[in-house]
C-alpha atoms as a PDB file:
ATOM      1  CA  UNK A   1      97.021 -76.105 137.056  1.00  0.00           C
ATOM      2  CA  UNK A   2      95.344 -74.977 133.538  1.00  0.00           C
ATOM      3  CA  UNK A   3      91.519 -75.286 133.140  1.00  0.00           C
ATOM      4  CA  UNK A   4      89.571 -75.000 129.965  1.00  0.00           C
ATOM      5  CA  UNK A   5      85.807 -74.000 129.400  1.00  0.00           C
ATOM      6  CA  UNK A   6      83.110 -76.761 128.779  1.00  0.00           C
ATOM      7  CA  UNK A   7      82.642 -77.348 125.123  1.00  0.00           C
ATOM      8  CA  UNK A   8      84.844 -74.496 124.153  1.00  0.00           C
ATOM      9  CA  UNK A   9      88.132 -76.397 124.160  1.00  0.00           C
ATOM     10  CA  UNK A  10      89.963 -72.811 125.355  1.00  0.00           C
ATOM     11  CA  UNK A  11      93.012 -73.047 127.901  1.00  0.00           C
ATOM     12  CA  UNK A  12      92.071 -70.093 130.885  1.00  0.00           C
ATOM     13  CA  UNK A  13      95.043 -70.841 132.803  1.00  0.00           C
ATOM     14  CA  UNK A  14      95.156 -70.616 136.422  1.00  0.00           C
ATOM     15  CA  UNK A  15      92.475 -69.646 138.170  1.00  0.00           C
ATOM     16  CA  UNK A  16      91.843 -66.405 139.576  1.00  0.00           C
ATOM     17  CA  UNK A  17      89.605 -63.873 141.469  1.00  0.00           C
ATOM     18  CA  UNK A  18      88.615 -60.315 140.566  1.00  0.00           C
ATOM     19  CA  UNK A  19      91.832 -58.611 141.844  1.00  0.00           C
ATOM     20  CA  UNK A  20      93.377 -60.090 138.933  1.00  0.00           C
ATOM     21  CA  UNK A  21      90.770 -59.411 135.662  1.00  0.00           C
ATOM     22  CA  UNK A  22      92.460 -57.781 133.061  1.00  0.00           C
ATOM     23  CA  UNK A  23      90.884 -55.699 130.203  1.00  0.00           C
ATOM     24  CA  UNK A  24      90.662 -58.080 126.890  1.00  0.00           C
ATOM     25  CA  UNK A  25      90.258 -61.247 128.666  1.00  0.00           C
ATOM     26  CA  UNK A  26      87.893 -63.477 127.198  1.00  0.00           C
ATOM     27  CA  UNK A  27      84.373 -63.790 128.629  1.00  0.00           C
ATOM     28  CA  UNK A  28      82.444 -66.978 128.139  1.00  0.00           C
ATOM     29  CA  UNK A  29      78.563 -68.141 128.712  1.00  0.00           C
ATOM     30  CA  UNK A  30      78.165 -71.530 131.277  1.00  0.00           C
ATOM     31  CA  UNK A  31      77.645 -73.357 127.551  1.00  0.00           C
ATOM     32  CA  UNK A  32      80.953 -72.581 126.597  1.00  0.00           C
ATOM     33  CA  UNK A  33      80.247 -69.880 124.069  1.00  0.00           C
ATOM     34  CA  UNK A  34      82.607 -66.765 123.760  1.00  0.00           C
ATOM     35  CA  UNK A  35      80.266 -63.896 124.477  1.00  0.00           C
ATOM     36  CA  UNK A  36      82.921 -61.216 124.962  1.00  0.00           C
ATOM     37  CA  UNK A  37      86.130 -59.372 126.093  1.00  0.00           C
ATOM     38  CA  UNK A  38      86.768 -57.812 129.807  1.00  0.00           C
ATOM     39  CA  UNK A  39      86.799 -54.198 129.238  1.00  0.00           C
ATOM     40  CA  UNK A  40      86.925 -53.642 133.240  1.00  0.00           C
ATOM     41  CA  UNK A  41      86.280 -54.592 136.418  1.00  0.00           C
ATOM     42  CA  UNK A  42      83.896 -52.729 138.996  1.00  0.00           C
ATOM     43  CA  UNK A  43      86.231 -53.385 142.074  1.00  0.00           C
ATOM     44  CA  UNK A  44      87.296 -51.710 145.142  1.00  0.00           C
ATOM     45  CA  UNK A  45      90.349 -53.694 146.339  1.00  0.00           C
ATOM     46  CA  UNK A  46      90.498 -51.822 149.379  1.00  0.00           C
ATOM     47  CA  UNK A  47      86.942 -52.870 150.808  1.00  0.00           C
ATOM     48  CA  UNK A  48      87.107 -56.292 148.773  1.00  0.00           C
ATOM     49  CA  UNK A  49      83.964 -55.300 147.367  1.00  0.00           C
ATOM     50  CA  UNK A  50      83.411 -56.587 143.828  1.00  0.00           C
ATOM     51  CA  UNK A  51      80.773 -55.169 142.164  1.00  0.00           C
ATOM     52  CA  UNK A  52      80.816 -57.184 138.471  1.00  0.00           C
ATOM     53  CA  UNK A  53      82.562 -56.849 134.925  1.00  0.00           C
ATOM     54  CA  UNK A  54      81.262 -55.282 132.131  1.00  0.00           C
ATOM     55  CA  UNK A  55      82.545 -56.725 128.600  1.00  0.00           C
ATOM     56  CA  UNK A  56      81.950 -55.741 125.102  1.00  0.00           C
ATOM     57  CA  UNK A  57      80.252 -58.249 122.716  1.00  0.00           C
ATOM     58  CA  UNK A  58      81.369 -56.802 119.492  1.00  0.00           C
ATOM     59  CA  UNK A  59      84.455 -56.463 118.033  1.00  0.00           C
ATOM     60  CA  UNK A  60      83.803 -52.695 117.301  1.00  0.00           C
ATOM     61  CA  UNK A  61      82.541 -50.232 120.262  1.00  0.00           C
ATOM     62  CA  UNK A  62      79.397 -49.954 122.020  1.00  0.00           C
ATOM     63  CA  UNK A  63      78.174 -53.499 122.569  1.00  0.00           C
ATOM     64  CA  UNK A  64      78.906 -53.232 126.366  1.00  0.00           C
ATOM     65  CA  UNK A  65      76.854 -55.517 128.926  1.00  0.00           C
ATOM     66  CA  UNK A  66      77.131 -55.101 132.541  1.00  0.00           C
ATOM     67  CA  UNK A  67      77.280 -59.153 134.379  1.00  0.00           C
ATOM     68  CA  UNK A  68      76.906 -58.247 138.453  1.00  0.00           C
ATOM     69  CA  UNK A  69      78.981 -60.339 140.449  1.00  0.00           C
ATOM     70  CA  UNK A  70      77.063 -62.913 141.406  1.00  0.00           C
ATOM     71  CA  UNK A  71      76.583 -63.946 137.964  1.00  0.00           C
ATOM     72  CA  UNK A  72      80.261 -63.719 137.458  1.00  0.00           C
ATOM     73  CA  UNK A  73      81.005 -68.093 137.906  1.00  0.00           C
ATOM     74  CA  UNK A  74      85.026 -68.577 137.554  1.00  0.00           C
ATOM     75  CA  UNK A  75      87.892 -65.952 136.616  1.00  0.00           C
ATOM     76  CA  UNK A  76      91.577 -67.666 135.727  1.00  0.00           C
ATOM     77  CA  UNK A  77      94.166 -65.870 134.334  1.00  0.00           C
ATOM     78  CA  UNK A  78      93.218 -65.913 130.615  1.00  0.00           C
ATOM     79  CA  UNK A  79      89.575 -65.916 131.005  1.00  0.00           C
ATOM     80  CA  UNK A  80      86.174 -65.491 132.538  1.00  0.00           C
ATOM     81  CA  UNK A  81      83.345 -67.914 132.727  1.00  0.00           C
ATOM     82  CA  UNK A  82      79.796 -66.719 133.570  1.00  0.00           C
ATOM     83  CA  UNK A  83      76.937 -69.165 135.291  1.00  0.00           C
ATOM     84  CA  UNK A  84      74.418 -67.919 132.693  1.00  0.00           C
ATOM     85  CA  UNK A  85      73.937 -69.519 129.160  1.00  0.00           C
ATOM     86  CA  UNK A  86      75.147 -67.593 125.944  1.00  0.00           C
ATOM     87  CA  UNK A  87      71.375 -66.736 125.503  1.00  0.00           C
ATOM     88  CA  UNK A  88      70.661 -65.268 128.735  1.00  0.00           C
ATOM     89  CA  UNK A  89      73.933 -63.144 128.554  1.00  0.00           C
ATOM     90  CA  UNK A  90      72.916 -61.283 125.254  1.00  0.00           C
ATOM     91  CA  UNK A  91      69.976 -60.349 127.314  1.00  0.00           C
ATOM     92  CA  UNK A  92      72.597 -58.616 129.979  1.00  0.00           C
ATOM     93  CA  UNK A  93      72.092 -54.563 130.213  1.00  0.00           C
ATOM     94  CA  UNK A  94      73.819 -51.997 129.390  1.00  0.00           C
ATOM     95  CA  UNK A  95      75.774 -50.444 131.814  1.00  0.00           C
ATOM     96  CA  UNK A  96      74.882 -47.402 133.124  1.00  0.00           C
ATOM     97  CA  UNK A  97      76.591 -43.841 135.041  1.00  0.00           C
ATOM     98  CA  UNK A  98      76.315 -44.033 138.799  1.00  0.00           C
ATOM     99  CA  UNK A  99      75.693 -40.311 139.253  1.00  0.00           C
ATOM    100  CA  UNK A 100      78.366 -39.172 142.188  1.00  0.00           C
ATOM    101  CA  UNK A 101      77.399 -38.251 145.429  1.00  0.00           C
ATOM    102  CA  UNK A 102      77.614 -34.118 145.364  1.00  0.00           C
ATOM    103  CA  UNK A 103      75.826 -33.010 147.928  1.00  0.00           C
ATOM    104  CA  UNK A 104      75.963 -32.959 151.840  1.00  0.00           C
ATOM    105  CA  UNK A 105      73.298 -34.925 153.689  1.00  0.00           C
ATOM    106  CA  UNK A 106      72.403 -36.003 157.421  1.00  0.00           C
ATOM    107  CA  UNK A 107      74.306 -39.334 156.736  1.00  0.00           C
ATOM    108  CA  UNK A 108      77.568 -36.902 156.618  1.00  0.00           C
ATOM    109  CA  UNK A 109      76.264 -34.921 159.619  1.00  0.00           C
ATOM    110  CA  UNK A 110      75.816 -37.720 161.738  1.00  0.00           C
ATOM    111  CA  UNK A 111      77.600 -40.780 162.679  1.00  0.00           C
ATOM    112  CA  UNK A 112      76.232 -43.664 160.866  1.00  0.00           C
ATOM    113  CA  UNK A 113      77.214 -47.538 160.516  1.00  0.00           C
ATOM    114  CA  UNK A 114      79.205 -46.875 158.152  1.00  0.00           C
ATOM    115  CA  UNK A 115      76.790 -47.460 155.374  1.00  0.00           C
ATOM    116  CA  UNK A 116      76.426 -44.227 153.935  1.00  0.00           C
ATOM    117  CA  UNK A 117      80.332 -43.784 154.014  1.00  0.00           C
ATOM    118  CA  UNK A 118      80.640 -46.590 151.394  1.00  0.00           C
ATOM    119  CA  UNK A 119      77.779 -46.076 149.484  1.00  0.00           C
ATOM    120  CA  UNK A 120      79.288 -42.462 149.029  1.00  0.00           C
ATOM    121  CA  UNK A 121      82.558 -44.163 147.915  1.00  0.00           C
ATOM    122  CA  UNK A 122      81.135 -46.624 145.867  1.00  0.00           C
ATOM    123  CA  UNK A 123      79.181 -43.700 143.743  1.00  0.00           C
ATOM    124  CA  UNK A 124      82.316 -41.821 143.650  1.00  0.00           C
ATOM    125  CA  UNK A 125      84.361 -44.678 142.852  1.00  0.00           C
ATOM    126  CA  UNK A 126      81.925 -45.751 139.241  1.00  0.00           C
ATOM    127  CA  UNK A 127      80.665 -42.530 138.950  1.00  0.00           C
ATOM    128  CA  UNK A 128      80.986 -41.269 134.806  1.00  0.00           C
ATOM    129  CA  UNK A 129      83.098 -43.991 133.547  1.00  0.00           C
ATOM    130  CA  UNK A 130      80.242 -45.394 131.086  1.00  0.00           C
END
């Protein structure tokens, strides 16, 4: 079963969930305008934590925007729709580096929930790719 975006008249395919973004994928605003391409997915598979997709907005570099996940509305095999408007996503930032986690702490001296054991791997995970 194919769906296509409100307004925009595009085919996205099958639907879809994070584990299956791919870089160059369309992004489009709730009102059906194209606001972008995937360029990649902040995922860990493993945990099924999705973090949120960060697409570029111009057809040359450096227009990158950073959507967090619950923003993110429906992903389908040839596409990604957002829940904001195409206004409110030109308003998206930038995204940022995650500095990694270098140094040792009483979170990895001590037994903990578990919490500081994925934020560590979520920091080392996104840590210098933008």
């Amino acid at each position: 079963m194919s769906e296509s975006v409100e307004g925009a008249g595009k085919d996205l395919g099958a639907p879809g969930s994070y584990l299956s973004v791919r870089r160059g994928v369309p992004v489009y605003s709730s009102d059906g305008e194209h606001v972008g391409k995937v360029v990649d997915c902040l995922c860990a598979p493993d945990l099924d934590m999705f973090d949120g997709i960060i697409f570029d907005t111009t057809a040359g570099p450096g227009g990158h925007r950073f959507v967090d996940a619950p923003e993110v509305g429906r992903i389908f095999e040839r596409g990604v729709v957002l829940k904001i408007d195409a206004k409110e996503a030109s308003t998206l930032p930038k995204p940022t580096k995650n500095p990694g986690s270098l140094a040792v702490g009483p979170d990895e001296m001590t037994g903990d929930d578990g919490r500081g054991r994925m934020r560590r791997f979520w920091d080392r995970l996104t840590s210098g790719r933008y």
